[in-house]
N, C-alpha and C. Protein backbone atom coordinates (compact mmCIF):
# COMPACT_ATOMS: atom_id res chain seq x y z
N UNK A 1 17.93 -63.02 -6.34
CA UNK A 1 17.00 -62.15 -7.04
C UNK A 1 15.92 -61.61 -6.09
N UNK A 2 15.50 -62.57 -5.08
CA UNK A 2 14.54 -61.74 -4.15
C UNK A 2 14.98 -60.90 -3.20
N UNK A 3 15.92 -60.81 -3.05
CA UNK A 3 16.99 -59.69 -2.11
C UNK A 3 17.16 -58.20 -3.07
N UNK A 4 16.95 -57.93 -4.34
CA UNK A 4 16.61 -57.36 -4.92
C UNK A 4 15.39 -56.08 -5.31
N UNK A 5 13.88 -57.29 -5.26
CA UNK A 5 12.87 -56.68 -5.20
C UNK A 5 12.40 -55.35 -4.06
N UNK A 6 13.20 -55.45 -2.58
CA UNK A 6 12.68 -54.16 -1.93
C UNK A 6 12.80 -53.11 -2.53
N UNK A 7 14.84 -53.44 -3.16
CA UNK A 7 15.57 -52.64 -3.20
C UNK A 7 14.70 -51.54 -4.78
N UNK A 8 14.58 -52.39 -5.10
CA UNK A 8 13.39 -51.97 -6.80
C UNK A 8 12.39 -50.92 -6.26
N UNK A 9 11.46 -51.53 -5.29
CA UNK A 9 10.13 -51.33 -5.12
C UNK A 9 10.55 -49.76 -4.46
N UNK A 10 11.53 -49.36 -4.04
CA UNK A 10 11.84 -48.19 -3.31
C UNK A 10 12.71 -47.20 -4.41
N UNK A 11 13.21 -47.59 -5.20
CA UNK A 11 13.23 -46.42 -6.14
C UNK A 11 12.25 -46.29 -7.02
N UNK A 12 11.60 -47.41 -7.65
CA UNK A 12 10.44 -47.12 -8.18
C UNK A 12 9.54 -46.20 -7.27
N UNK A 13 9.21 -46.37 -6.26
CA UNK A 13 8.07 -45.67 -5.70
C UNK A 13 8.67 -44.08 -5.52
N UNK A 14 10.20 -43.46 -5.37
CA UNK A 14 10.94 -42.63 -4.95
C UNK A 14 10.78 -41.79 -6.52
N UNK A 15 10.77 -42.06 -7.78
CA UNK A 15 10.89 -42.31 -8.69
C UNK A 15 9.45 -41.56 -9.25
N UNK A 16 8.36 -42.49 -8.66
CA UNK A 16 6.90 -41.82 -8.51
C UNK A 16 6.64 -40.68 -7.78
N UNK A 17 7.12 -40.46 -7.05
CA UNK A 17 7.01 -39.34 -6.22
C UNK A 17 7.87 -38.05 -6.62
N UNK A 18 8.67 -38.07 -7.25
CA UNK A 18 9.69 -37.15 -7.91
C UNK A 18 9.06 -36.68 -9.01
N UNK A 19 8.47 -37.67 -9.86
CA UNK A 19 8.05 -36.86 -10.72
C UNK A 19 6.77 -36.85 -10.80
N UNK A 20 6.25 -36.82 -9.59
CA UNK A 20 4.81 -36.22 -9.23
C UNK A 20 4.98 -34.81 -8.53
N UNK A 21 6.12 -34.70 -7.97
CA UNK A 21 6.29 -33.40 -7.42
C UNK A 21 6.85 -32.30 -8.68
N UNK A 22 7.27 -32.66 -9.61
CA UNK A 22 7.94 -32.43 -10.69
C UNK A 22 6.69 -31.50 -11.56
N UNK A 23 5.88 -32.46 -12.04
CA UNK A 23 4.57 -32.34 -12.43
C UNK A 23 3.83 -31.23 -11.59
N UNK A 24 3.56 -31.26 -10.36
CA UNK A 24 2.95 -30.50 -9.49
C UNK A 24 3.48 -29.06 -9.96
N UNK A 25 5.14 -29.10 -9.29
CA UNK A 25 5.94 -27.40 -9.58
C UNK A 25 5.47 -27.11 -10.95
N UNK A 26 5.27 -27.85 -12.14
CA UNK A 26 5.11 -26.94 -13.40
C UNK A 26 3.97 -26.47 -13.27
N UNK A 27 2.80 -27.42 -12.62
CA UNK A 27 1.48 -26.81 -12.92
C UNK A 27 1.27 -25.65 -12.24
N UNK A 28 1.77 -25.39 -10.98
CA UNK A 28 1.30 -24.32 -10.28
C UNK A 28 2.36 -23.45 -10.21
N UNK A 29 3.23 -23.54 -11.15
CA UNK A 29 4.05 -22.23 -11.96
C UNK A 29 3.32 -21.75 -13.14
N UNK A 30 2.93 -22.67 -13.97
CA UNK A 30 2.22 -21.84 -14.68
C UNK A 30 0.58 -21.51 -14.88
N UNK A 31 -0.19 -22.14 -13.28
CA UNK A 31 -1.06 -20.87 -13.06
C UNK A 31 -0.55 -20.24 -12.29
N UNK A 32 -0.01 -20.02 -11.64
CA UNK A 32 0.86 -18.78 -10.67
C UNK A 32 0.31 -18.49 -9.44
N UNK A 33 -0.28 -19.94 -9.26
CA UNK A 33 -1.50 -20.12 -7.95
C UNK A 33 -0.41 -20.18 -6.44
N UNK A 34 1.10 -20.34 -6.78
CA UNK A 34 1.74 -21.06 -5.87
C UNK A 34 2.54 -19.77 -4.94
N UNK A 35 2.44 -18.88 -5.10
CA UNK A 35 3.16 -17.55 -4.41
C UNK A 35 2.86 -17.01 -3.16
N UNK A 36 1.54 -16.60 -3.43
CA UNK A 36 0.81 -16.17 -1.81
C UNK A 36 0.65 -17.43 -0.95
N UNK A 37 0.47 -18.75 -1.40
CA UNK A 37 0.80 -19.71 -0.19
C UNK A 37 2.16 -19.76 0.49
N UNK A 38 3.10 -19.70 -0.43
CA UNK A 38 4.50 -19.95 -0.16
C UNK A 38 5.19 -19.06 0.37
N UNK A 39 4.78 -17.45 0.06
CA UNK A 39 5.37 -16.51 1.12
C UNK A 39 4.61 -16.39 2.57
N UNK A 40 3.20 -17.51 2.78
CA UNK A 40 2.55 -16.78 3.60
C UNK A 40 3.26 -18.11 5.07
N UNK A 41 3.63 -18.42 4.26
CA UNK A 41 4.20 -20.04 5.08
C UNK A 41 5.39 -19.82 5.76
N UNK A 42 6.27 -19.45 4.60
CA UNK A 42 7.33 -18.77 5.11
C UNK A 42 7.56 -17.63 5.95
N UNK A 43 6.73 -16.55 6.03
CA UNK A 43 6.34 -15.78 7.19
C UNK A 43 5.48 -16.39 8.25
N UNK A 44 5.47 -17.25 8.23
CA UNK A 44 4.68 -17.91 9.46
C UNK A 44 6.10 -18.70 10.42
N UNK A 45 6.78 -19.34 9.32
CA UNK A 45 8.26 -19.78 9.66
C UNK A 45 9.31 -18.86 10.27
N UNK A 46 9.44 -17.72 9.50
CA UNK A 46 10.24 -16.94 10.62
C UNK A 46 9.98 -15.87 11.48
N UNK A 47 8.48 -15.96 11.69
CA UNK A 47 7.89 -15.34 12.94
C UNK A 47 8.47 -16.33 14.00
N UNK A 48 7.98 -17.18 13.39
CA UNK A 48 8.46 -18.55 14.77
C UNK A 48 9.97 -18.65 15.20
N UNK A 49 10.73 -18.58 14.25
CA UNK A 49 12.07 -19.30 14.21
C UNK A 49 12.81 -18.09 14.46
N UNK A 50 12.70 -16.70 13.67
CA UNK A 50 13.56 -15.86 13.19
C UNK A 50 13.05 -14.26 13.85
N UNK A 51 13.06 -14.01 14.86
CA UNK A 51 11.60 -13.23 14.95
C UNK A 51 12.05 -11.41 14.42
N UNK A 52 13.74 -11.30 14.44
CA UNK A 52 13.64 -10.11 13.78
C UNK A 52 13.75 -10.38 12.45
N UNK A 53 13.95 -11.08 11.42
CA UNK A 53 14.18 -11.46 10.19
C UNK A 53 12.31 -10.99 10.02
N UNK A 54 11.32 -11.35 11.26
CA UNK A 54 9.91 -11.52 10.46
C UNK A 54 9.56 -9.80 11.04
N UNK A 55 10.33 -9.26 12.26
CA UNK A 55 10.12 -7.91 12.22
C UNK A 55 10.57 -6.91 10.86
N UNK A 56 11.59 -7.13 10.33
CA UNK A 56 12.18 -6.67 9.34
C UNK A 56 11.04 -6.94 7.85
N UNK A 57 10.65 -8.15 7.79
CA UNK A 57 9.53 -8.66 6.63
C UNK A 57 8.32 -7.82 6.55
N UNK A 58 7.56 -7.54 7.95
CA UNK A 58 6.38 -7.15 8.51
C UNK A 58 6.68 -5.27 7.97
N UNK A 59 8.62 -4.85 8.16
CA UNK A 59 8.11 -3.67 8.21
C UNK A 59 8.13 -2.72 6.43
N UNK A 60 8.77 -4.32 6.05
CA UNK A 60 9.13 -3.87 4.32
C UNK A 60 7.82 -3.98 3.91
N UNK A 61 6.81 -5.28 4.10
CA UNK A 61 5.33 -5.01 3.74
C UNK A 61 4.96 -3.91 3.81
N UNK A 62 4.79 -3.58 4.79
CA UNK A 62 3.99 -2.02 5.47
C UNK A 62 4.95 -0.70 4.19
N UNK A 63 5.98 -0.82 4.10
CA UNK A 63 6.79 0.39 3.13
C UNK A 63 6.16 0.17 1.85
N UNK A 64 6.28 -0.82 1.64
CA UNK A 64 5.20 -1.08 0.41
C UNK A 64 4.17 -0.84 0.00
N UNK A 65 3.35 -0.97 1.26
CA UNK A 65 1.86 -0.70 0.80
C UNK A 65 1.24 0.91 1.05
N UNK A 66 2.42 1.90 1.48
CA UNK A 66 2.59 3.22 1.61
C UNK A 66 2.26 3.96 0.50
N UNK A 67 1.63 4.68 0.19
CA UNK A 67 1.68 6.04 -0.96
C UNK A 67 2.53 6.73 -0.87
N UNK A 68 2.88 7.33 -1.89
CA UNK A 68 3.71 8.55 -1.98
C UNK A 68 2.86 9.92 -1.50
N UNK A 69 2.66 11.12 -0.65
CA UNK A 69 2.17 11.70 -0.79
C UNK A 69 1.70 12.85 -2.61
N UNK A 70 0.50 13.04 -2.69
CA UNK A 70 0.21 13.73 -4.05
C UNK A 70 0.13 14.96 -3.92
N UNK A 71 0.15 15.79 -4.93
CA UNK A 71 0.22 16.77 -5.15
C UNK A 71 -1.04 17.39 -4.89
N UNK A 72 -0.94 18.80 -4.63
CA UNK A 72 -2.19 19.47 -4.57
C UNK A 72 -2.39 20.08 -6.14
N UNK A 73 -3.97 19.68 -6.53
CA UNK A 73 -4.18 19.67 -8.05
C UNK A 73 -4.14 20.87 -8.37
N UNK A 74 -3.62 22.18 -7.51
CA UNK A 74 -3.67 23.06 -8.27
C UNK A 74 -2.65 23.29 -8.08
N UNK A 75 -1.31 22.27 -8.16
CA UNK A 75 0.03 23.13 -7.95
C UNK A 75 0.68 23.64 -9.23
N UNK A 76 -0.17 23.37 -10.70
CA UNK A 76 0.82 23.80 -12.00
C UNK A 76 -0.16 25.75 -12.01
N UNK A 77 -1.37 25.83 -11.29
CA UNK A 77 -1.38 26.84 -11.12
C UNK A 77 -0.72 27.93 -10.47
N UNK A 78 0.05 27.28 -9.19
CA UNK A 78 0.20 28.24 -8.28
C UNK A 78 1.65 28.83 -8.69
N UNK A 79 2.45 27.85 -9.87
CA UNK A 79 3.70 28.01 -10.41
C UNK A 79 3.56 29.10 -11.74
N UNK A 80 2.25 28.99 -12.22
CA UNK A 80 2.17 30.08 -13.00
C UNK A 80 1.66 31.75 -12.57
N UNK A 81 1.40 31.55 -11.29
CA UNK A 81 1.35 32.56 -10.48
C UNK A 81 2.20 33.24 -10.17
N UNK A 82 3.64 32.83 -9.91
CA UNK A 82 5.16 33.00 -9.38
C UNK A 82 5.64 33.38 -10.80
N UNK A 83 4.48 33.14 -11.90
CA UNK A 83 5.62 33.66 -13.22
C UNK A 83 6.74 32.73 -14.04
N UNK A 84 6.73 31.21 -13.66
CA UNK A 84 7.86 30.23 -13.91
C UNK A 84 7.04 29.30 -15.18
């Protein structure tokens, strides 16, 4: 029976930790606190590891945060000018 007890004390504690991590993922899924850490980590990871995977990341950000060029506000005038 005492050849036993490690063997206990290590899934119990494995056991604690599972569903403390368990607990953790729900909470910070549902404040939604967990995103900008986790992509910012992971771009830190394959800058290091991956470096065109993080050139490719760096250049989809940047496409993203692009405007569309706008219109000039008087272009429904200049179409009624042409008669259309």
């Amino acid at each position: 029976m005492h050849a036993l007890w490690p063997y206990l004390i290590a899934v119990g504690c494995l056991a604690l930790v599972l569903g403390f991590l368990t607990w953790a993922a729900r909470w910070i899924r549902r404040r939604g606190s967990g995103g900008g850490g986790v992509g910012a980590a992971l771009a830190a990871y394959e800058e290091a590891f991956r470096a065109t995977s993080h050139a490719a990341y760096q250049e989809i950000r940047a496409e993203a945060g692009r405007k569309d060029p706008l219109e000039s506000p008087d272009w429904l005038r200049r179409l009624r000018k042409r008669g259309r």
